[in-house]
N, C-alpha and C. Protein backbone atom coordinates (compact mmCIF):
# COMPACT_ATOMS: atom_id res chain seq x y z
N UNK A 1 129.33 149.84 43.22
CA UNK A 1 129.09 149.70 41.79
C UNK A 1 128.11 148.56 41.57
N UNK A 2 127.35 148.36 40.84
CA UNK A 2 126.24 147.83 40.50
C UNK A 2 126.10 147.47 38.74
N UNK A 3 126.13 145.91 38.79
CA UNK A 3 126.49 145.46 37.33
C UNK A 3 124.84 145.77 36.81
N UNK A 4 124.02 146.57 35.55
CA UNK A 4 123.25 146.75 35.55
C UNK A 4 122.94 145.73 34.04
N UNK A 5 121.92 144.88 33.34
CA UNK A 5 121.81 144.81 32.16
C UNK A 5 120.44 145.70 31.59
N UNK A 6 120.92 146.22 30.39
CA UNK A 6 120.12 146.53 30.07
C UNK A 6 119.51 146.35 28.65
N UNK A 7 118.43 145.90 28.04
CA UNK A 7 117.65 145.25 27.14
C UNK A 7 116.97 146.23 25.84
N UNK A 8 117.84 145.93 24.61
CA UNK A 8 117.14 147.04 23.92
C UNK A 8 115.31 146.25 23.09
N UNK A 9 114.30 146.72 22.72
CA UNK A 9 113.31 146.28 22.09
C UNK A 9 113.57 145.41 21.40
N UNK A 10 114.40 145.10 20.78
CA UNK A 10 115.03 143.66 20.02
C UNK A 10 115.61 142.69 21.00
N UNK A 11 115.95 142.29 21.51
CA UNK A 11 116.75 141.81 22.27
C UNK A 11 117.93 142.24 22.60
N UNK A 12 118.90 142.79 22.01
CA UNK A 12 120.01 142.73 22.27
C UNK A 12 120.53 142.92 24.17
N UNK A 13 121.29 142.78 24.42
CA UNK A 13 121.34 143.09 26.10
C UNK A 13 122.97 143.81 26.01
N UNK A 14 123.16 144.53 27.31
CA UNK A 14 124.42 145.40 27.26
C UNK A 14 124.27 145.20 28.57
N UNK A 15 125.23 145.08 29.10
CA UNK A 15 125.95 144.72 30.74
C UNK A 15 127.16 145.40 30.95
N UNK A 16 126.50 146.33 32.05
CA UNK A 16 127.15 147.42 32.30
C UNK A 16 127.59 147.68 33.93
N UNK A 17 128.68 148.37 34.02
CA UNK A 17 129.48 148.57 35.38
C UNK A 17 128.67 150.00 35.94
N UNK A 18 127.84 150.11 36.53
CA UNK A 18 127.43 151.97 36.78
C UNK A 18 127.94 152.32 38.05
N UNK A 19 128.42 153.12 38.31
CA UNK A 19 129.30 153.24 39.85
C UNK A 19 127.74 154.03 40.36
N UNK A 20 127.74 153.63 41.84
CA UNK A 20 127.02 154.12 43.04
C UNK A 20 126.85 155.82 42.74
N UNK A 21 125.78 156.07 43.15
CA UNK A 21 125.40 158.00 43.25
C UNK A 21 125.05 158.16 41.79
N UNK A 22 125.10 157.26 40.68
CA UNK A 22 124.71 157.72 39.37
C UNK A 22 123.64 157.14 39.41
N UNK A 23 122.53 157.42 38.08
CA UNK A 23 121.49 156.73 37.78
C UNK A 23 121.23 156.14 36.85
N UNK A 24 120.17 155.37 36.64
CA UNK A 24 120.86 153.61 35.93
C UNK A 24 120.08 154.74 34.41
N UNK A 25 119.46 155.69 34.17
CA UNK A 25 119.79 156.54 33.25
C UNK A 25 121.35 157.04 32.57
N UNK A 26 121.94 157.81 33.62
CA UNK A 26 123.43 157.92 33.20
C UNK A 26 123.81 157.03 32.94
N UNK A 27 123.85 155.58 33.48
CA UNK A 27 124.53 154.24 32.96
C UNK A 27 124.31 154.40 32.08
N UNK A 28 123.21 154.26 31.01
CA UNK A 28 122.77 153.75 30.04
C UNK A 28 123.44 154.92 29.03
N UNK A 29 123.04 156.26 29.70
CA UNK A 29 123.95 157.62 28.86
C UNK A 29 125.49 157.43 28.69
N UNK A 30 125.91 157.05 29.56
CA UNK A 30 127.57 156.73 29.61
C UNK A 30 128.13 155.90 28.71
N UNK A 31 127.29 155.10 28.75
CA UNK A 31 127.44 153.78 28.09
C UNK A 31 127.34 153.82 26.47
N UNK A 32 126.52 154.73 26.25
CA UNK A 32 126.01 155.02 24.87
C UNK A 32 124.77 153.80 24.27
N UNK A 33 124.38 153.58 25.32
CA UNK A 33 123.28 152.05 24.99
C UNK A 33 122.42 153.27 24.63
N UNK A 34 121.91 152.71 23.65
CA UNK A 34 120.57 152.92 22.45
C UNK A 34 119.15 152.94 23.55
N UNK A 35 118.34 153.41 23.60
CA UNK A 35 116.44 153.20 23.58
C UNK A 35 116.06 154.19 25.11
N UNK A 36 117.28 154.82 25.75
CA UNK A 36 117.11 155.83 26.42
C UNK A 36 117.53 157.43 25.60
N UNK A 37 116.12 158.04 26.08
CA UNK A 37 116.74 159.00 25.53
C UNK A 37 117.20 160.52 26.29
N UNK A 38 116.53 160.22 27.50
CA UNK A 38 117.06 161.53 28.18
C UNK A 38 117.12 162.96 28.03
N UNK A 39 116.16 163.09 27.05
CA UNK A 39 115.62 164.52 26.56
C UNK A 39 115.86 165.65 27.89
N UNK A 40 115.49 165.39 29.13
CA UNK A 40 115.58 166.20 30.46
C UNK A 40 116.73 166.19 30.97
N UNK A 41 117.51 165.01 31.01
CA UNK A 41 118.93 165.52 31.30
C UNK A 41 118.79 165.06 32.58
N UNK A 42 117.84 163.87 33.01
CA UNK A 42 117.13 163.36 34.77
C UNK A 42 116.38 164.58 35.35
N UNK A 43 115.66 165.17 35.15
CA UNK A 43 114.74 165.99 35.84
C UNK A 43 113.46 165.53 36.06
N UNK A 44 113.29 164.59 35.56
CA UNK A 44 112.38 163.89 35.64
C UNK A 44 110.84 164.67 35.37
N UNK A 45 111.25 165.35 33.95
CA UNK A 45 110.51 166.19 33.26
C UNK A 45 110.01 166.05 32.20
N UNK A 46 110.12 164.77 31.77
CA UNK A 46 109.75 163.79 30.43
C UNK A 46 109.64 162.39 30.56
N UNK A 47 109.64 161.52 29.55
CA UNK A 47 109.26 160.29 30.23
C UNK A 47 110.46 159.47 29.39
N UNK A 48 111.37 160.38 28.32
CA UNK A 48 112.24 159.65 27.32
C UNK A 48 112.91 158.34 27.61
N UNK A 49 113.18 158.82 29.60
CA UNK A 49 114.27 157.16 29.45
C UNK A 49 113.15 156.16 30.52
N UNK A 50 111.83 155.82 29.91
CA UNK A 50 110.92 154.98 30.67
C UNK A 50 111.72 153.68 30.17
N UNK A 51 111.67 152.70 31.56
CA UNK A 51 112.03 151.04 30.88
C UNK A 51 110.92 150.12 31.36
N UNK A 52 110.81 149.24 31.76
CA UNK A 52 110.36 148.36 32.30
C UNK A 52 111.40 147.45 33.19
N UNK A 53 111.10 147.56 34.32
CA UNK A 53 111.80 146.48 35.53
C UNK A 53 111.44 145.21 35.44
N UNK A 54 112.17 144.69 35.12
CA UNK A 54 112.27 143.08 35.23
C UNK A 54 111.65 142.96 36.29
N UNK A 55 110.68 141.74 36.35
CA UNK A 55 109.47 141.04 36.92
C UNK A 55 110.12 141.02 38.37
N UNK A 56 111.14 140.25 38.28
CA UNK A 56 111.91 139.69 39.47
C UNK A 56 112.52 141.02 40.45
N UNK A 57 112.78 142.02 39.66
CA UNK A 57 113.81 143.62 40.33
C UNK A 57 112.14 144.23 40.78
N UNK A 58 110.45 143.83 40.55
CA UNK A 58 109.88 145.25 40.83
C UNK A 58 110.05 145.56 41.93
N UNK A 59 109.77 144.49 42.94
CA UNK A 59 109.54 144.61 44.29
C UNK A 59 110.81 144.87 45.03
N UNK A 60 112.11 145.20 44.68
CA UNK A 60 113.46 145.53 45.24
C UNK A 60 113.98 146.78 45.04
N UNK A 61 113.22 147.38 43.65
CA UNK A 61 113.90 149.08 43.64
C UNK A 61 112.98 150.13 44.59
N UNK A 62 113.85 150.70 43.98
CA UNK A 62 112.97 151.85 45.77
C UNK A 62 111.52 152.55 44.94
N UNK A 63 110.54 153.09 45.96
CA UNK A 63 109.40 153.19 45.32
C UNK A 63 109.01 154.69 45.01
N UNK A 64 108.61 154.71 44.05
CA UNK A 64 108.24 155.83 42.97
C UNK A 64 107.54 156.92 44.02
N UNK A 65 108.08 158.25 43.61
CA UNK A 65 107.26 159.20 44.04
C UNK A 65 105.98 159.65 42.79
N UNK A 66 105.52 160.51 43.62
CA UNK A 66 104.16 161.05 42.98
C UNK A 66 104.88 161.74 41.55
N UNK A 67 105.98 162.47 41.36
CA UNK A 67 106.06 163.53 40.46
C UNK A 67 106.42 161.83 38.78
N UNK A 68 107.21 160.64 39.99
CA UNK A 68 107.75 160.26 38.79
C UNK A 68 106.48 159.32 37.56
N UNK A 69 105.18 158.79 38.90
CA UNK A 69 103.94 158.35 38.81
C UNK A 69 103.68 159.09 37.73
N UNK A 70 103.28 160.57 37.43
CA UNK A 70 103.00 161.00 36.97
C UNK A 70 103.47 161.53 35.09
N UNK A 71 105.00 161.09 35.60
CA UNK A 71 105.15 161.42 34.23
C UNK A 71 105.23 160.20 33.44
N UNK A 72 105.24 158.81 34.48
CA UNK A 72 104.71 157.79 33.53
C UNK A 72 103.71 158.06 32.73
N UNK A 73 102.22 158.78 32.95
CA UNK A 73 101.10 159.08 32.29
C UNK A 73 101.53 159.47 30.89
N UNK A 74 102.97 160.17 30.17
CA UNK A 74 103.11 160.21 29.33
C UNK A 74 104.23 159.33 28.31
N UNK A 75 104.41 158.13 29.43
CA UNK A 75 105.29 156.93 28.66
C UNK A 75 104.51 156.47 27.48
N UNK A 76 105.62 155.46 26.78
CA UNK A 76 104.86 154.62 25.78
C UNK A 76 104.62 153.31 25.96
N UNK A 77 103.50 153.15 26.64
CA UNK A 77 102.79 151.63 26.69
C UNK A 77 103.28 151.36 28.45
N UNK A 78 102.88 152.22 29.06
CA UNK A 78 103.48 151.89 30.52
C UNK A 78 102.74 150.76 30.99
N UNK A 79 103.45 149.99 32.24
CA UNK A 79 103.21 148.05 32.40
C UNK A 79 102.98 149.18 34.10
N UNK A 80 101.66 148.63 34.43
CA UNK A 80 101.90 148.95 36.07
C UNK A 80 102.75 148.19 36.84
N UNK A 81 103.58 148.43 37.52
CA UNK A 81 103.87 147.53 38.60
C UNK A 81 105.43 147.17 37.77
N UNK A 82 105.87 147.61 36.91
CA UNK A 82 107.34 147.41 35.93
C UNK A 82 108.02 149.07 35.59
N UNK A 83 106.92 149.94 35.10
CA UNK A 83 107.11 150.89 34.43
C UNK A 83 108.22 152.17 35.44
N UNK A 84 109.37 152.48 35.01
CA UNK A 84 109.97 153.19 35.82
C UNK A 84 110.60 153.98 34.56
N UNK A 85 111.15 155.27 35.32
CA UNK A 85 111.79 156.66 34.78
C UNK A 85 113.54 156.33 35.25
N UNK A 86 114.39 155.80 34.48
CA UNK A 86 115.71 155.72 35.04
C UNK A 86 116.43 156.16 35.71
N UNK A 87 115.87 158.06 35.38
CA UNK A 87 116.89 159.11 35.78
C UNK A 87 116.20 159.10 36.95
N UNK A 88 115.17 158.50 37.75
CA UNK A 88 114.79 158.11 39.36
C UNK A 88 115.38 157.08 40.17
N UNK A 89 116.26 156.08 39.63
CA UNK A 89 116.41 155.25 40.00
C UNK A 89 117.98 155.28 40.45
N UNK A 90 118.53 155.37 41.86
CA UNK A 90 120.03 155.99 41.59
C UNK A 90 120.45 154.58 42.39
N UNK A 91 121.66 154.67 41.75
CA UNK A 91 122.09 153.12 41.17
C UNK A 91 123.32 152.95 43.07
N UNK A 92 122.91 152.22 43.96
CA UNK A 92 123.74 151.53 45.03
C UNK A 92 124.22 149.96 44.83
N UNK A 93 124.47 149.62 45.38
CA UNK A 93 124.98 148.09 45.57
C UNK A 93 123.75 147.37 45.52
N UNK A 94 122.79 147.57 46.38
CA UNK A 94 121.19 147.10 46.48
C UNK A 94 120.87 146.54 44.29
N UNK A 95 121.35 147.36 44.19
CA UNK A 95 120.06 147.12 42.19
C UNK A 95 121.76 146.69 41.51
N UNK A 96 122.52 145.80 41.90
CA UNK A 96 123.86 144.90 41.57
C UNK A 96 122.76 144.04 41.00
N UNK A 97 122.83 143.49 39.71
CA UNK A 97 122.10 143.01 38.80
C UNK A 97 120.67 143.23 38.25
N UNK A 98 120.46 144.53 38.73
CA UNK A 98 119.51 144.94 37.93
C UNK A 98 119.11 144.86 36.65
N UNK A 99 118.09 144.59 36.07
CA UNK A 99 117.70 144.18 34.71
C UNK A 99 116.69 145.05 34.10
N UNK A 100 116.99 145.83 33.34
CA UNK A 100 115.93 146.32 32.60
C UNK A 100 115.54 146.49 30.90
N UNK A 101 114.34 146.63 30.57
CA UNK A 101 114.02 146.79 29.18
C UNK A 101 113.44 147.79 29.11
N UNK A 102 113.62 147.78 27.19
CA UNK A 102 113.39 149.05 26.90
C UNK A 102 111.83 149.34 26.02
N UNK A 103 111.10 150.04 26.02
CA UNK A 103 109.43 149.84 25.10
C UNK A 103 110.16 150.09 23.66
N UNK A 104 109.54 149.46 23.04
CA UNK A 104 109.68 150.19 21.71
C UNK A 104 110.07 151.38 21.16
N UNK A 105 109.12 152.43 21.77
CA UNK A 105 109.66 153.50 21.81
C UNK A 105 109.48 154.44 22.63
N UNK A 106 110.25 155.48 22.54
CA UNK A 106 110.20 156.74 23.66
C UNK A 106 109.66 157.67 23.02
N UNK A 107 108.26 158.50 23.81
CA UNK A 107 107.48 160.04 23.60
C UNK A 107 108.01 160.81 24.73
């Protein structure tokens, strides 16, 4: 399990328990935290639940394939080198304080 926070466009923060084999998407779905939206359901067929990785987490989560690269192209305001798809990111012991934010908004 992996304590995740996660950051809505205002500040607010929500700190959350996500058990292992889920993705820090479902966390955020489970959870009912606000600024993901998950239109695909993790298929990674939209860009709804894009966040930004905390400065300090980029270089520790595992690294993006081509399909998820790509659907960044239709995030809002993607940060190179931050910009990630949640429902890619599946949550182990490794991302135990993971930090992420949310853009303004989701296309």
């Amino acid at each position: 399990m992996a304590k995740i926070t996660y950051i809505e466009f205002g500040g607010k923060e929500h700190v959350v328990d996500v058990p292992n084999g889920l993705t820090v998407m479902e966390g955020a779905r489970d959870n009912n935290i606000p600024g993901i939206e998950a239109d695909c359901g993790g298929a990674c067929a939209c860009s709804t639940c894009h966040v930004y990785v905390d400065e300090a987490w980029a270089d520790k989560v595992p690294a993006m394939d081509s399909m998820e690269e790509d659907m960044l192209d239709f995030a809002y305001e993607p940060k190179p080198g931050q910009s990630r798809l949640t429902c890619q990111l599946k949550v182990t012991d490794d991302l135990d304080g993971l930090i992420v934010r949310m853009p303004e908004k989701q296309i």
